[in-house]
Protein backbone atom coordinates (compact mmCIF):
# COMPACT_ATOMS: atom_id res chain seq x y z
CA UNK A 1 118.86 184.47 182.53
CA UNK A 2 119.23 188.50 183.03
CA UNK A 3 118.73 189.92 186.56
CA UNK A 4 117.16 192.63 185.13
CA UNK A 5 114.49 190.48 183.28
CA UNK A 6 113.71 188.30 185.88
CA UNK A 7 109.46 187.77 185.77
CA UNK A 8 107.32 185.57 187.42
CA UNK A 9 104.47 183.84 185.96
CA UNK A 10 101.30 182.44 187.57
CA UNK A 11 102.52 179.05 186.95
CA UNK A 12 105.63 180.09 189.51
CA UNK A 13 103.19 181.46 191.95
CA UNK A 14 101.16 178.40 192.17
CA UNK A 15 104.23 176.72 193.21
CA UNK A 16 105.43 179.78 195.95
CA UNK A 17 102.02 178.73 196.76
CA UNK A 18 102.63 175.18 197.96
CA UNK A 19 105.33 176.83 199.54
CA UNK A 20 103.73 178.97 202.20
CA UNK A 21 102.77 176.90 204.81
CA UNK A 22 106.66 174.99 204.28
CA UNK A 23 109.27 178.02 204.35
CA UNK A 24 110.11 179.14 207.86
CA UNK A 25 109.76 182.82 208.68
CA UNK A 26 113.73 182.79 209.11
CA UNK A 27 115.96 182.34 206.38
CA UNK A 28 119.85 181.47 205.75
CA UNK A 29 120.94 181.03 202.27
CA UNK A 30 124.39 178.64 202.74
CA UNK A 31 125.49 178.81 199.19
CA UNK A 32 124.71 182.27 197.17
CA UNK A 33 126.71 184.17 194.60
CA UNK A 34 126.59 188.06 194.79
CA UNK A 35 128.76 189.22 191.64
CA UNK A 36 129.92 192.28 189.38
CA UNK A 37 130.91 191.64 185.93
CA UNK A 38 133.42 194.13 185.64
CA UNK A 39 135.55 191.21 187.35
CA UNK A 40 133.61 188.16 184.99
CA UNK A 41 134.82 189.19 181.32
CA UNK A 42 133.77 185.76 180.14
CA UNK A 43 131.32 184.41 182.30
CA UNK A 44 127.73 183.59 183.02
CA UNK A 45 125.79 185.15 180.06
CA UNK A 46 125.93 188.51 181.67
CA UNK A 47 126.38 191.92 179.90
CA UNK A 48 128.84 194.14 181.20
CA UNK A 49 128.37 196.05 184.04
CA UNK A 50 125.54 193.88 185.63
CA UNK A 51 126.31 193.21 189.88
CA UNK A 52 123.95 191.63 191.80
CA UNK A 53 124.22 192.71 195.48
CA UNK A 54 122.06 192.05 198.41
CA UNK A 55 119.78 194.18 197.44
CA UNK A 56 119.03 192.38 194.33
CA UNK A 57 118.77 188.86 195.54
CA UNK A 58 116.27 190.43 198.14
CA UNK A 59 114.20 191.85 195.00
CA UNK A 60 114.42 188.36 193.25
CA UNK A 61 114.41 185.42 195.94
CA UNK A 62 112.00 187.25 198.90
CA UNK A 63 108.69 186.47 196.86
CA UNK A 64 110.03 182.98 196.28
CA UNK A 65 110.74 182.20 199.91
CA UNK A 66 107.07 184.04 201.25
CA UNK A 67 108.90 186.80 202.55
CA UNK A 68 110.83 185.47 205.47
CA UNK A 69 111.04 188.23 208.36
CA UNK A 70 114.72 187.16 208.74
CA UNK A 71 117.19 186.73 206.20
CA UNK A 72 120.67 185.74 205.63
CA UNK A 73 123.51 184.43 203.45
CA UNK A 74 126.47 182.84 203.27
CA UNK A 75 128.10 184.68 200.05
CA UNK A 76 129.96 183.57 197.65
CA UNK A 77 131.63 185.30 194.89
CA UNK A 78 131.08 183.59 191.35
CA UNK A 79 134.44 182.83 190.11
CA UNK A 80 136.63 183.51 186.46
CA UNK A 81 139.02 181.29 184.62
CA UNK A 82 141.00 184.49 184.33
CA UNK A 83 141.32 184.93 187.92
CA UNK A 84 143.72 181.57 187.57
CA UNK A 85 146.32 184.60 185.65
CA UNK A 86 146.72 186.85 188.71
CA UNK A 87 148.10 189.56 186.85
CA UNK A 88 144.64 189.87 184.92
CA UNK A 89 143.66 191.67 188.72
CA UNK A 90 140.15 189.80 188.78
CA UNK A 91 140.65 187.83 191.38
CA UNK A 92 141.72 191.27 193.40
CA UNK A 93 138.90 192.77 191.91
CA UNK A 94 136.26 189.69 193.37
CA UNK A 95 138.45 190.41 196.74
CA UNK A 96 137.08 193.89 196.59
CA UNK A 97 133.84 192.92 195.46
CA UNK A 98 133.83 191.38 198.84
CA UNK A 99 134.69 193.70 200.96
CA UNK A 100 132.12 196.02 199.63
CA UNK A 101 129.14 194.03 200.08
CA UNK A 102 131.00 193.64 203.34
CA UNK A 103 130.84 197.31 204.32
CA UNK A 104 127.39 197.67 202.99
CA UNK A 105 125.82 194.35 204.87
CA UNK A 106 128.03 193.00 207.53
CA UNK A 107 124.90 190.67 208.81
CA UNK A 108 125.91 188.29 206.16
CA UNK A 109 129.04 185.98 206.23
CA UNK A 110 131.38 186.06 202.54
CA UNK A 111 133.48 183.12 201.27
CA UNK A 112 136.60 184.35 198.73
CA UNK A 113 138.13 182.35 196.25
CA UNK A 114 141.05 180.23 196.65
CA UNK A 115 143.23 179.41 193.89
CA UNK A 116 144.94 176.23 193.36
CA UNK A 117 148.41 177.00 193.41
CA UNK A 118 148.18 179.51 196.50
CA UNK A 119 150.24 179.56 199.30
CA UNK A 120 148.83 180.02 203.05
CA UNK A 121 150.55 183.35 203.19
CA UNK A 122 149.01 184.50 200.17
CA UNK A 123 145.58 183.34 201.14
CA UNK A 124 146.27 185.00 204.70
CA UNK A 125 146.51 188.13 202.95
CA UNK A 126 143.14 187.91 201.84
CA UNK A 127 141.39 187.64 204.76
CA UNK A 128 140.47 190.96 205.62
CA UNK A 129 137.56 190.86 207.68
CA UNK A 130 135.89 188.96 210.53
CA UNK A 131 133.00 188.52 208.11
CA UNK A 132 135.12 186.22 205.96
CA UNK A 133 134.08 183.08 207.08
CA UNK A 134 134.99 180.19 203.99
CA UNK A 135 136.84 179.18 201.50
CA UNK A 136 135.81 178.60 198.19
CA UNK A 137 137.89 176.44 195.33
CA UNK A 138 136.92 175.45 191.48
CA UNK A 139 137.77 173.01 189.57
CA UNK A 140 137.63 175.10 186.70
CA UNK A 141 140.42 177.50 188.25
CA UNK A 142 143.28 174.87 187.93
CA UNK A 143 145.36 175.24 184.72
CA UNK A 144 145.24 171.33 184.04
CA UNK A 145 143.58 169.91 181.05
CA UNK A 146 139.82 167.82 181.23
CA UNK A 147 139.28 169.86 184.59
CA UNK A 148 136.19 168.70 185.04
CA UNK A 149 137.91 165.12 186.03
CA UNK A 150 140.31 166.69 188.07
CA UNK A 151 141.64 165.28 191.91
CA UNK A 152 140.33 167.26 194.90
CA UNK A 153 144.28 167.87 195.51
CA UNK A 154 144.49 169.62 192.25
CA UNK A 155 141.74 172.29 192.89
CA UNK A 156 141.77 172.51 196.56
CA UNK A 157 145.48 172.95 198.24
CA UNK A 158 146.09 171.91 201.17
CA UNK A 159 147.14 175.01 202.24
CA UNK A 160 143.79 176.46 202.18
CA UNK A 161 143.12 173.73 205.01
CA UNK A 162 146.23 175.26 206.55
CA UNK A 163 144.55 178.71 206.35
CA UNK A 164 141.10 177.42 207.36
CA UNK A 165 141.81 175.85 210.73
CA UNK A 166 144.07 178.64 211.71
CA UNK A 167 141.25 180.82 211.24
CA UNK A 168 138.67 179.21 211.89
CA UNK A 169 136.79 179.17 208.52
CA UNK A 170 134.70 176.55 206.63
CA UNK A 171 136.00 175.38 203.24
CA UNK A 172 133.17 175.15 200.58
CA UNK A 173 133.78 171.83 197.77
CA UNK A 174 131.63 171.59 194.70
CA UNK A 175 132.94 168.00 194.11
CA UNK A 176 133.90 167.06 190.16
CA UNK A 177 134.73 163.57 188.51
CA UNK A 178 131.94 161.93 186.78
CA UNK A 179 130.54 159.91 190.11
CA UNK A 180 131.19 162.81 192.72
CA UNK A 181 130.84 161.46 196.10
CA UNK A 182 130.76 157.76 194.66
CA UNK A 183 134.38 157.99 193.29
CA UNK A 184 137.20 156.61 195.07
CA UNK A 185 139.73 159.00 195.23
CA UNK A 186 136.96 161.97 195.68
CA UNK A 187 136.15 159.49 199.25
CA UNK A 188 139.40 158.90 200.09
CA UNK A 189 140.73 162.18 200.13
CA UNK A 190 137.50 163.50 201.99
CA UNK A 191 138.02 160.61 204.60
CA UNK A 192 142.00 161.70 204.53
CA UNK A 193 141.40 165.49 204.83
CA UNK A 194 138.66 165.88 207.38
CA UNK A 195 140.79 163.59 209.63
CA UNK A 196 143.61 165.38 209.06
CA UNK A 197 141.66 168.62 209.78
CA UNK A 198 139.57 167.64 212.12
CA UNK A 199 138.58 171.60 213.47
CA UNK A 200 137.91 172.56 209.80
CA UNK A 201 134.02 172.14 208.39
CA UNK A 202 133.74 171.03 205.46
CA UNK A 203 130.45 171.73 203.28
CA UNK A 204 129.76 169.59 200.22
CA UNK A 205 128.08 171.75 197.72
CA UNK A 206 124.57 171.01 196.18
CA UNK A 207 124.27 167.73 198.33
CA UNK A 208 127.69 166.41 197.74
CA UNK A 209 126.94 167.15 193.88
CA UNK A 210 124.37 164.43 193.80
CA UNK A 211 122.87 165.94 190.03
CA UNK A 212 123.05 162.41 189.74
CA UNK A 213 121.18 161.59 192.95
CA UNK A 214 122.63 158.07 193.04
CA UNK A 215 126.07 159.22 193.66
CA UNK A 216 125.17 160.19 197.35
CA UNK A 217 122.86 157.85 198.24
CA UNK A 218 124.54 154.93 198.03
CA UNK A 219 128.11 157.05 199.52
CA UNK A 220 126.98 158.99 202.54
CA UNK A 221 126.86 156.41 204.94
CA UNK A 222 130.56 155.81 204.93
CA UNK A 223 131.37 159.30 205.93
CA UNK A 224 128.01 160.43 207.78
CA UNK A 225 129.40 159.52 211.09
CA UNK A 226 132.40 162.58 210.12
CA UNK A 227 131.10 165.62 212.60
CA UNK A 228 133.36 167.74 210.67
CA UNK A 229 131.56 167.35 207.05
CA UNK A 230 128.24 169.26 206.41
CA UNK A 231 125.62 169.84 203.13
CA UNK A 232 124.29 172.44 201.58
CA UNK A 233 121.46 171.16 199.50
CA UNK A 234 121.92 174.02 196.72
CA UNK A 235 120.28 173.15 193.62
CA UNK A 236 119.15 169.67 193.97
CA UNK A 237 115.43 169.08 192.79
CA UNK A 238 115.41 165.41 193.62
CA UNK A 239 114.55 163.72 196.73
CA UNK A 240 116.76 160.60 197.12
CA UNK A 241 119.81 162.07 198.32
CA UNK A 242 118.74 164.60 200.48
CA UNK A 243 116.48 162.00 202.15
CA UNK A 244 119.56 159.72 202.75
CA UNK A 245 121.83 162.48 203.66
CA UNK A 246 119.21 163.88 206.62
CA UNK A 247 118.50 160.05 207.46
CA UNK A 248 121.98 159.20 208.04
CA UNK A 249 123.62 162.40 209.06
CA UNK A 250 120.67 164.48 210.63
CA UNK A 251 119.57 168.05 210.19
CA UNK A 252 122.17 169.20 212.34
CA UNK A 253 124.66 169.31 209.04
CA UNK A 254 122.34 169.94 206.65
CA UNK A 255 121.44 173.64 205.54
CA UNK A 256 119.38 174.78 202.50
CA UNK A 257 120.97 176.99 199.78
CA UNK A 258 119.61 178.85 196.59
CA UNK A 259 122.61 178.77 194.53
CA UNK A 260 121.62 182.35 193.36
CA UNK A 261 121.64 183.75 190.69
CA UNK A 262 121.50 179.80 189.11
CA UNK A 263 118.03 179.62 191.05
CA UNK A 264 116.43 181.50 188.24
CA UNK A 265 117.05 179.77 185.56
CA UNK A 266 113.98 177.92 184.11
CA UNK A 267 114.50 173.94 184.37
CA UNK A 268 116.56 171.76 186.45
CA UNK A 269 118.99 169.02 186.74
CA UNK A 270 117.34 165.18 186.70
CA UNK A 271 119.58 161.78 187.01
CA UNK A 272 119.86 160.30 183.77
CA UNK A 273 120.89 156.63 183.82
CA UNK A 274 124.26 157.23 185.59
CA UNK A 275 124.95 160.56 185.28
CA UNK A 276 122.46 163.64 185.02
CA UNK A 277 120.78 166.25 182.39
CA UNK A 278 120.22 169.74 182.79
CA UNK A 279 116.41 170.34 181.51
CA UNK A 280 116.14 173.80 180.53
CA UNK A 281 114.87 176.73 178.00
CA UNK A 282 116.62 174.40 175.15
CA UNK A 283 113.44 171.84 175.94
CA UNK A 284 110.78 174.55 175.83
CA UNK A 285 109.06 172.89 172.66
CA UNK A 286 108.75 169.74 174.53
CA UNK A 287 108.38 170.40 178.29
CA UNK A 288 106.61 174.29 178.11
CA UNK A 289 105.96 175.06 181.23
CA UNK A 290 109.31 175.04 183.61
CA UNK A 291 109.43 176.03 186.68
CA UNK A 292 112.19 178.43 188.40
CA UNK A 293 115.45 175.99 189.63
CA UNK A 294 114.70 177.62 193.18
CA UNK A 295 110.76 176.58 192.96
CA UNK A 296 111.88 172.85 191.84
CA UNK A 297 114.79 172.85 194.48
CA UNK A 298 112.35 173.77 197.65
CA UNK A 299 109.12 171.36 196.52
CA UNK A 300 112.04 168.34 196.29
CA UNK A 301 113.06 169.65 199.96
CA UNK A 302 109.65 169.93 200.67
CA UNK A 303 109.17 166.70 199.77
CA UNK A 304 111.99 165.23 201.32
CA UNK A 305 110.75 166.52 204.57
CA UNK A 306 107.47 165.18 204.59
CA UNK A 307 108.56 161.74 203.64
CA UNK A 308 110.72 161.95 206.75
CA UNK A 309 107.75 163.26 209.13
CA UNK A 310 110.17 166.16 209.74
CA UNK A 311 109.13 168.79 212.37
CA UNK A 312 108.61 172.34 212.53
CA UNK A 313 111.46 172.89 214.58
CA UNK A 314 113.59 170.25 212.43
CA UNK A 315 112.36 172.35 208.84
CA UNK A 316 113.47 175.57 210.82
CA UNK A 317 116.68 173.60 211.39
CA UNK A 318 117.57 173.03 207.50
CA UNK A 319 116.75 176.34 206.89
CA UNK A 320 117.81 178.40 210.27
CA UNK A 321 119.28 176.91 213.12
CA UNK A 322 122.25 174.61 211.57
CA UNK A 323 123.13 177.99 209.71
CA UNK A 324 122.82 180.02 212.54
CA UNK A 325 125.37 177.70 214.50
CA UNK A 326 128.00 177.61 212.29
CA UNK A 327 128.47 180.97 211.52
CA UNK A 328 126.88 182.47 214.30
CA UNK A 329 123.92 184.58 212.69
């Protein structure tokens, strides 16, 4: 998937179609990744010297979303398994990333990067704008072997909670381990650190991660009652757990997100037995016509809204208002 290339078919169009009537004329994307390459040596099937401002998610996402008259987004840099070796300057060089979109679009609200092994002083440094709202750790960034099974602890220090209720800012978790929300220690230490911070908002990534939608669905209800824990619903193109998460937490935590640039792949992610499958260009021969990630991401929401006799001003909600409130658009 290449910026540059990015077309789309009739086949996309008739679903932007079923769209029109569903996606509010106000827009705020909680979870999209603006990026430069000259900082992502390794990364993301990108040739060098590709970025992707604002400019260029408006150009790619504003036919998919019918051309909202107001638009927003919470950005967040894509991150590098070299940033983990700080002397390799890319994690500076996604700091100044940052601050340039900054400069050049100070409507929107940025996230940076937190390493695992940084201090709140060093992290402190970092912050230097108003406009840097969030925190944003990976699992990937930690130097510990099978990182995809990895502790929230070992991704996410605590001293980026430190940092975050000092300042004010909202801390963004793309949960690992193999049953995301549904394993223990991932719902322990979410029960432990929200407690703990109770002033700092947490926002669980792509629907708490529920790829496999069961994971969610059966969890949410022990933490939904947590004011300080919120969803973006990045990603997901399956109903079940964004149903249970706006039945048993309400709209008021929920917010949509593209995931951008990942929105344009072709394909998506569906539960298989108890884990999930990324469909994708690999299945062409068998499943030929794929819609967009975004496309299949907003007729699930869609979906999921009409099977709870949402609103108007509830849909605007999701997409808008719960945005809006947080980080003050």
């Amino acid at each position: 998937m290449l910026l540059n290339t990015v077309e789309y078919s009739d086949f996309d169009f008739e679903a932007i179609k079923r769209l029109e009537d569903f996606v509010p004329d106000k827009v705020a994307d909680a979870h999209a990744h603006l990026f430069d390459t000259r900082f992502l040596p390794t990364s993301h099937n990108h040739p060098k010297d590709v970025a992707a401002d604002f400019s260029t998610y408006q150009k790619c996402m504003m036919p998919i979303l019918c051309t909202p008259k107001e638009l927003r987004l919470n950005v967040i840099p894509f991150p590098e398994a070299t940033m983990r070796d700080t002397s390799s300057g890319n994690l500076k060089k996604s700091d100044e990333f940052v601050a340039s979109l900054i400069e050049k679009n100070p409507e929107n609200v940025y996230e940076i990067i937190v390493l695992p092994n940084e201090t709140a002083e060093q992290i402190e440094k970092r912050l230097t704008s108003p406009r840097i709202r969030g925190l944003k750790c990976y699992y990937f960034l930690s130097d510990k072997p099978n990182s995809a099974q990895l502790p929230i602890g070992d991704y996410l220090p605590e001293s980026a909670w430190e940092v975050a209720k000092k300042h004010k800012l909202c801390i963004t978790l793309h949960l690992v381990k193999s049953k995301a929300l549904a394993d223990e220690e991932n719902l322990s230490y979410i029960k432990e650190m929200t407690k703990r911070y109770p002033d700092v908002v947490l926002i669980l990534a792509h629907a708490a991660r529920s790829f496999a939608s069961w994971t969610a669905f059966e969890t949410v209800e022990k933490i939904c009652h947590t004011e300080n824990i919120m969803y973006d619903f990045s990603a997901i193109c399956e109903t079940p757990a964004m149903f249970q998460i706006l039945k048993k937490v309400g709209v008021d935590r929920c917010m949509w997100g593209s995931d951008f640039p990942v929105s344009l792949m072709r394909g998506r992610p569906i539960s298989v037995a108890d884990g999930f499958y990324w469909l994708g260009e690999g299945e062409k021969e068998n499943i030929p016509n794929q819609w967009i990630v975004v496309c299949e991401n907003l007729l699930a929401v869609r979906q999921t809204c009409m099977m709870l006799d949402f609103s108007k001003t509830q849909i605007e909600k999701l997409f808008w208002g719960t945005a809006a409130n947080l980080w003050g658009f």
